[in-house]
N, C-alpha and C. Protein backbone atom coordinates (compact mmCIF):
# COMPACT_ATOMS: atom_id res chain seq x y z
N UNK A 1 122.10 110.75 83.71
CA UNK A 1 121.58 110.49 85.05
C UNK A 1 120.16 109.95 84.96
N UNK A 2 119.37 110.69 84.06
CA UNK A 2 118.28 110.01 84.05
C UNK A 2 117.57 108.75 83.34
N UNK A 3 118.51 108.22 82.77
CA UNK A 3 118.83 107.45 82.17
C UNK A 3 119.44 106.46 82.80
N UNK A 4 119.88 106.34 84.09
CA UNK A 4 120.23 105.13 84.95
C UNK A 4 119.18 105.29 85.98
N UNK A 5 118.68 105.98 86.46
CA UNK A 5 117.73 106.62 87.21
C UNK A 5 116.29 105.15 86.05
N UNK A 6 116.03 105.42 85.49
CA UNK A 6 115.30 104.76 84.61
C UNK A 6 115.35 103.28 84.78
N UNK A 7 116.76 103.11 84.62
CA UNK A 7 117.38 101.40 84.02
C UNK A 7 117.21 101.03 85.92
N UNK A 8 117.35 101.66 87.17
CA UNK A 8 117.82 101.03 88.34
C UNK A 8 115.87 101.16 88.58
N UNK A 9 114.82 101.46 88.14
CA UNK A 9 113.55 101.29 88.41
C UNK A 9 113.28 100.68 88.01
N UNK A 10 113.82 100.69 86.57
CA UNK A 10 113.03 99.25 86.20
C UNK A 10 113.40 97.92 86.86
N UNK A 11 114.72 97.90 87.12
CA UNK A 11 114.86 96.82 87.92
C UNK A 11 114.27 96.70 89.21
N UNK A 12 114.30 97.80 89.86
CA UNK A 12 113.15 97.61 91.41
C UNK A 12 111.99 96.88 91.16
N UNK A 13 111.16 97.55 90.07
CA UNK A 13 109.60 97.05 89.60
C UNK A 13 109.77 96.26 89.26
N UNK A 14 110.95 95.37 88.40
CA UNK A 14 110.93 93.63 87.60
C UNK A 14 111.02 93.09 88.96
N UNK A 15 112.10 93.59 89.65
CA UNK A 15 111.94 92.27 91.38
C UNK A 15 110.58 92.34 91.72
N UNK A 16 110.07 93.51 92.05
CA UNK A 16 108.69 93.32 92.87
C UNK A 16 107.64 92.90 92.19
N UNK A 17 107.90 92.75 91.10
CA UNK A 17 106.15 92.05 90.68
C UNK A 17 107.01 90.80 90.22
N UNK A 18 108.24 90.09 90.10
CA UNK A 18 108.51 89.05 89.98
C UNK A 18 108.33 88.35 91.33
N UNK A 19 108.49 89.04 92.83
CA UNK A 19 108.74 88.46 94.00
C UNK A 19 107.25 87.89 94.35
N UNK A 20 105.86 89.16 93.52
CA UNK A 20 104.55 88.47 93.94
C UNK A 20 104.32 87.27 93.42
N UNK A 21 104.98 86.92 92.33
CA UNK A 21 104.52 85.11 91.35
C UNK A 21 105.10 84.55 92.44
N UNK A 22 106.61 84.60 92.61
CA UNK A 22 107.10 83.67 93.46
C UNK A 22 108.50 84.38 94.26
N UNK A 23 108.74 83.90 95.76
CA UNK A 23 109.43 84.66 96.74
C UNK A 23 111.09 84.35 96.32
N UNK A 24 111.87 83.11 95.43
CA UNK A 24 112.82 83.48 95.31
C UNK A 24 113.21 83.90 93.84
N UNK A 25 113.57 85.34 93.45
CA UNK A 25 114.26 85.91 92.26
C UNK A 25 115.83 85.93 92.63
N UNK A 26 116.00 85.53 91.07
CA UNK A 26 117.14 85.72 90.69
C UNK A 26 117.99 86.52 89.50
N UNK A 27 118.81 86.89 89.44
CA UNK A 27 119.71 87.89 88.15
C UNK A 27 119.12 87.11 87.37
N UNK A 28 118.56 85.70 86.81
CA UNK A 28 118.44 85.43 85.38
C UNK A 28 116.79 85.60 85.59
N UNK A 29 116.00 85.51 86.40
CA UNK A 29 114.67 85.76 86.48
C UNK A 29 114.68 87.66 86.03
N UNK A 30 115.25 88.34 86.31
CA UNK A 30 115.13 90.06 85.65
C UNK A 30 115.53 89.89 84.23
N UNK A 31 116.48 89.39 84.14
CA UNK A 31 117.15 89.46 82.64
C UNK A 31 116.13 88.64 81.73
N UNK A 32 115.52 87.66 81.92
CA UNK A 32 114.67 87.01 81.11
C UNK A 32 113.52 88.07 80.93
N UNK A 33 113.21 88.49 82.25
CA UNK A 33 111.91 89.53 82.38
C UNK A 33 111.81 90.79 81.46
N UNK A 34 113.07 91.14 81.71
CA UNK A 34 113.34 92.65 81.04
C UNK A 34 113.88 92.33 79.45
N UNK A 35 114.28 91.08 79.15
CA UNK A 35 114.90 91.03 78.04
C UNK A 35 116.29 91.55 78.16
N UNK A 36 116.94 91.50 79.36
CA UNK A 36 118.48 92.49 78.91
C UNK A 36 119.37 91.41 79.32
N UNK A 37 120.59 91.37 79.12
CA UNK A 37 121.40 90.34 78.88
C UNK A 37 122.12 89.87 80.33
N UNK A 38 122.32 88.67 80.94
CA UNK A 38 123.01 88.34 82.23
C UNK A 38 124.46 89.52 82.76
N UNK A 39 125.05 89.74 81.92
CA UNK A 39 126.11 90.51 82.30
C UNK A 39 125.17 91.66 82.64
N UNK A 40 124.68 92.58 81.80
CA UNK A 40 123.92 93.82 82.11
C UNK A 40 123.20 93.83 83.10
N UNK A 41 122.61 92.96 83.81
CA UNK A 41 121.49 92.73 84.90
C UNK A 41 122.48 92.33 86.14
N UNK A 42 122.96 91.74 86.28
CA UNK A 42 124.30 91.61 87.16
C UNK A 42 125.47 92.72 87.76
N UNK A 43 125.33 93.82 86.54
CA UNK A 43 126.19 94.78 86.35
C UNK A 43 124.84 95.66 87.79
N UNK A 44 123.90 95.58 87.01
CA UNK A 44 122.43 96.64 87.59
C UNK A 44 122.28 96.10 89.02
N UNK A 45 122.35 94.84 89.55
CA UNK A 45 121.79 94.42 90.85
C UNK A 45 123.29 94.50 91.53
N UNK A 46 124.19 94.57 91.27
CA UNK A 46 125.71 95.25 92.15
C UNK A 46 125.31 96.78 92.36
N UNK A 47 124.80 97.09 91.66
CA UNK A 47 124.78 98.88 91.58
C UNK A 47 123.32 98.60 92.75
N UNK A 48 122.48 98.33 92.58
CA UNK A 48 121.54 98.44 93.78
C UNK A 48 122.26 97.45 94.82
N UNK A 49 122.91 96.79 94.76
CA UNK A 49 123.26 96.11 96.22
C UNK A 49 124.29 97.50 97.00
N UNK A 50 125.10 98.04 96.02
CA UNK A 50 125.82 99.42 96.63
C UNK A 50 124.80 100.58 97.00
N UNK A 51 123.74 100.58 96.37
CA UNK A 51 122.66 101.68 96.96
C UNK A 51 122.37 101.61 98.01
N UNK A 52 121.98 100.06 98.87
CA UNK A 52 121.22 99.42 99.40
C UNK A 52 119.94 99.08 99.54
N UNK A 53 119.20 99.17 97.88
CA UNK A 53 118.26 98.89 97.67
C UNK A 53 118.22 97.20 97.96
N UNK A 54 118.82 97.02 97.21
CA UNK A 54 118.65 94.92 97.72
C UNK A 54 119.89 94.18 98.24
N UNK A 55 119.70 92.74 98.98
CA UNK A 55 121.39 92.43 99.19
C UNK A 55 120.83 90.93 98.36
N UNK A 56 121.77 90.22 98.36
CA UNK A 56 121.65 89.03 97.09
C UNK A 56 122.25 87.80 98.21
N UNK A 57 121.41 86.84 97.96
CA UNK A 57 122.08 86.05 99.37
C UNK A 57 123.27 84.56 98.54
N UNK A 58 122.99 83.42 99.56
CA UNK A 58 124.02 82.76 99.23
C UNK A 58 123.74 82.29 98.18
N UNK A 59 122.42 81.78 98.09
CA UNK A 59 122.08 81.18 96.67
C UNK A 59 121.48 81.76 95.30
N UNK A 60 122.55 83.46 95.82
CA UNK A 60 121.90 84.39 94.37
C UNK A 60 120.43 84.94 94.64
N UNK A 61 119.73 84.82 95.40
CA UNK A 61 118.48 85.00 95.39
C UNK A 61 118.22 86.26 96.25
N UNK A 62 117.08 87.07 95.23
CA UNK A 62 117.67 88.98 95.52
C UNK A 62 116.55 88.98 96.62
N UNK A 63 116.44 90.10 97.91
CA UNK A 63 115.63 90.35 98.22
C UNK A 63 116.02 92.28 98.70
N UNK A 64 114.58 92.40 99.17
CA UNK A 64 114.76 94.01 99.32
C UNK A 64 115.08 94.06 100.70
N UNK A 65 115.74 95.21 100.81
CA UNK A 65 116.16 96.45 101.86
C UNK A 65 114.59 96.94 102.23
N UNK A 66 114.45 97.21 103.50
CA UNK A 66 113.09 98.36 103.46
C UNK A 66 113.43 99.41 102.81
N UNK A 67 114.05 100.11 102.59
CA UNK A 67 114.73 101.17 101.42
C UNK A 67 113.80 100.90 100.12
N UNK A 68 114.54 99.67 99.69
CA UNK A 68 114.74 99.38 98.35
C UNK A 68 113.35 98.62 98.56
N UNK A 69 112.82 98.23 99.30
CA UNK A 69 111.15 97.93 99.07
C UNK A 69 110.22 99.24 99.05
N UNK A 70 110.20 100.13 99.75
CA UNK A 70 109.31 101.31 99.65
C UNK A 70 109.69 101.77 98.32
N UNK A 71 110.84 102.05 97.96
CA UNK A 71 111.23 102.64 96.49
C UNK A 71 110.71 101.63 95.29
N UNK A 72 110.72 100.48 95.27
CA UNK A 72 109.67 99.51 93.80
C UNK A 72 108.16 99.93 94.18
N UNK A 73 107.67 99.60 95.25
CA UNK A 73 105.98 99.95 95.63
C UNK A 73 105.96 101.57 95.31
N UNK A 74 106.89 102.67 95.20
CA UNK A 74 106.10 103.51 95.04
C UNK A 74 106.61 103.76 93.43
N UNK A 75 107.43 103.34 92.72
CA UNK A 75 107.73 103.39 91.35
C UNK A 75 106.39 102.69 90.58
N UNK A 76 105.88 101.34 91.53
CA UNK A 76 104.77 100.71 91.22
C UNK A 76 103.60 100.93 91.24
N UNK A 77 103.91 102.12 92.49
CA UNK A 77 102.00 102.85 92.85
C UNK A 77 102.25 104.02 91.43
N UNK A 78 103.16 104.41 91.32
CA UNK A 78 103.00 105.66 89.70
C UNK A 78 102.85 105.01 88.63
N UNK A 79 103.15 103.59 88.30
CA UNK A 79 102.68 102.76 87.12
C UNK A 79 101.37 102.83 86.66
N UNK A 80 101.00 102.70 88.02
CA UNK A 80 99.44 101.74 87.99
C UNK A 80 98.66 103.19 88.15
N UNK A 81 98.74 103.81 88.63
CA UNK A 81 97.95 105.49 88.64
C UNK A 81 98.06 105.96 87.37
N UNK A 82 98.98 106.43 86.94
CA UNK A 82 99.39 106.60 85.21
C UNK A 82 98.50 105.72 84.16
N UNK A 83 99.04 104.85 84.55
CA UNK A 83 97.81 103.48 83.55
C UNK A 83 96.61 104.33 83.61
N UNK A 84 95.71 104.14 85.32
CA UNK A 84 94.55 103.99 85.11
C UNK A 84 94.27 105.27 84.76
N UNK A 85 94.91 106.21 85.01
CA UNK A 85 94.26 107.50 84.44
C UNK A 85 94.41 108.17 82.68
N UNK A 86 95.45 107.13 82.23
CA UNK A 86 95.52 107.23 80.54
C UNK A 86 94.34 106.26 80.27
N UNK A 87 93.75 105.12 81.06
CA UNK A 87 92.93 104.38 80.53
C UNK A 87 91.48 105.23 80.60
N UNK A 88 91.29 105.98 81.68
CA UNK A 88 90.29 106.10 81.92
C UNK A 88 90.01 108.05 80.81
N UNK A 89 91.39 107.96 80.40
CA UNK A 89 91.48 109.25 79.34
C UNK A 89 90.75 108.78 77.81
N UNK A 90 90.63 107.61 78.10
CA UNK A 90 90.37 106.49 76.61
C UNK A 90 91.89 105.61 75.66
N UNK A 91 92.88 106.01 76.60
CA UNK A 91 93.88 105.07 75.61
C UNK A 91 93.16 103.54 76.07
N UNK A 92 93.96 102.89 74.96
CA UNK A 92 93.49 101.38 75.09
C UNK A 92 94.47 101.10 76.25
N UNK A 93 94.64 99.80 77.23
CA UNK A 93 95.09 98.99 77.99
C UNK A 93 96.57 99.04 77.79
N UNK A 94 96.57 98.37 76.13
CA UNK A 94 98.25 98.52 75.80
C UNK A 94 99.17 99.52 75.66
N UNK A 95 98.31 101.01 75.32
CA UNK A 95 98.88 101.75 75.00
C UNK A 95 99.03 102.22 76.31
N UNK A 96 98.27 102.74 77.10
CA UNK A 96 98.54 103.21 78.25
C UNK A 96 99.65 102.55 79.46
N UNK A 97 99.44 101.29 79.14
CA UNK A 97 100.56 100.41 80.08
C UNK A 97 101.67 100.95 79.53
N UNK A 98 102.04 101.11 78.02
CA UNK A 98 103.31 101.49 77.31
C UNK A 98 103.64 102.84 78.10
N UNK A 99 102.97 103.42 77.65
CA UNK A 99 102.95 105.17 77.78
C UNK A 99 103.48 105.09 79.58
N UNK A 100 102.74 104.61 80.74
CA UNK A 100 102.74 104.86 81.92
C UNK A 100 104.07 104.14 82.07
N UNK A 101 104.78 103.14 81.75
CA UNK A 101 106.11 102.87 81.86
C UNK A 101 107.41 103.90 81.47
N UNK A 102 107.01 104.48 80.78
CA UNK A 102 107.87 105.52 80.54
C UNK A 102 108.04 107.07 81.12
N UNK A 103 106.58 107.39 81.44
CA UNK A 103 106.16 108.59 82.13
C UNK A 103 106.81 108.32 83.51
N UNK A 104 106.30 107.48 84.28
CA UNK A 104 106.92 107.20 85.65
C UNK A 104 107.85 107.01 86.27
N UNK A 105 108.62 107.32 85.00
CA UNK A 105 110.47 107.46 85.49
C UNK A 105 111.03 108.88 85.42
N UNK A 106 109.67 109.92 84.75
CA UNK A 106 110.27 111.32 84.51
C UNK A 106 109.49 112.12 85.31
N UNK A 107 108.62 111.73 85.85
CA UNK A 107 107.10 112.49 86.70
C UNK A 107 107.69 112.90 87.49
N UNK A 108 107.71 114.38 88.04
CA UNK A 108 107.96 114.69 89.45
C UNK A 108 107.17 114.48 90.70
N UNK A 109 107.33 114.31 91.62
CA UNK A 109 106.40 113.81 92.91
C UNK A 109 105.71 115.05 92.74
N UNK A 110 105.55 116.05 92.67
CA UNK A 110 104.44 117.55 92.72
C UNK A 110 103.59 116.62 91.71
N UNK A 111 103.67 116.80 90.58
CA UNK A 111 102.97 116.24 89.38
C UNK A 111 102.27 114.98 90.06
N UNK A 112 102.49 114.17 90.10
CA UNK A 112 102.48 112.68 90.70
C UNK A 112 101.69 112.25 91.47
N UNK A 113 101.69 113.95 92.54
CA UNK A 113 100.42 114.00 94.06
C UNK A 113 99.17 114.65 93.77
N UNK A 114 99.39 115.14 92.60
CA UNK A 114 98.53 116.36 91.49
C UNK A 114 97.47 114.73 90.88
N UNK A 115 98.29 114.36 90.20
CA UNK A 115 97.82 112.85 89.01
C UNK A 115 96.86 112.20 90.57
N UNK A 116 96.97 111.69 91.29
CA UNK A 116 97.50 110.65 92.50
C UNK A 116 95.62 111.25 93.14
N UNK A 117 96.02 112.32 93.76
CA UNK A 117 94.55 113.28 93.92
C UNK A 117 93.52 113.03 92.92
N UNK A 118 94.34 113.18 91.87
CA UNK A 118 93.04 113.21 90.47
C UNK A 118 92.31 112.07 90.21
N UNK A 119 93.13 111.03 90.64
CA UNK A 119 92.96 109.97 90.27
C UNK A 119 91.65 109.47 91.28
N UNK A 120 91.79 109.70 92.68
CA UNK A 120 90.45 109.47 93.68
C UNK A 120 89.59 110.29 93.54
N UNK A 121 89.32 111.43 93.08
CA UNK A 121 88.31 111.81 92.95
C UNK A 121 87.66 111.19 91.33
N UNK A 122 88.06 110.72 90.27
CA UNK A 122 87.47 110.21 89.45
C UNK A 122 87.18 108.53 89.83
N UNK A 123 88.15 108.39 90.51
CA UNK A 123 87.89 106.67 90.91
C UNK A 123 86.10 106.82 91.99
N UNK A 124 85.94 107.78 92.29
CA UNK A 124 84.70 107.90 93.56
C UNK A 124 83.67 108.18 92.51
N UNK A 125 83.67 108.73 91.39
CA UNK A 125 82.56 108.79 90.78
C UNK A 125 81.72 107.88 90.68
């Protein structure tokens, strides 16, 4: 479970920071992104079109559900909080980007609002 739980975020977060470069994505724009293969990414955006995270229009081109948009922005707001607070722990840039990609698929929202808090009061310093 948590392990598709994982694979269906990462695909939320590849649409949404693919949709900020440019507004139409497609199944081969994730699969190039993520490195995973056209069948596998195809297989993943049917499974969110049944969630109703995204619907896929005539010309293939994915967009979000309000659902399935609040759910990438907040998979995306725990990226970027994670980062900055491993960066600001002293990991380097790369490591912490690594590290916060992986954490943010297992973090519980308690933890998360805990990190999230922590994070503005060191950002105000």
């Amino acid at each position: 479970m948590v392990k598709y739980q994982e694979s269906e975020e990462m695909y939320l977060e590849t649409i949404l920071l693919l949709k900020q470069k440019s507004a139409n994505v497609h199944a081969i724009n994730v699969a190039e992104e993520l490195g995973y293969s056209k069948p596998s990414v195809s297989r993943g955006m049917g499974l969110l079109v049944n969630k109703g995270y995204i619907t896929i229009g005539q010309g293939g081109e994915i967009n979000f559900t309000p659902q399935g948009k609040a759910k990438a922005e907040s998979i995306y707001e725990r990226h970027t909080v994670i980062t900055k607070l491993l960066e600001y722990a002293g990991a380097s840039r790369e490591t912490a980007e690594e590290n916060a990609c992986r954490i943010e698929h297992v973090i519980t929202e308690e933890l998360f609002d805990v990190l999230k808090n922590f994070a503005k009061t060191v950002s105000s310093r």
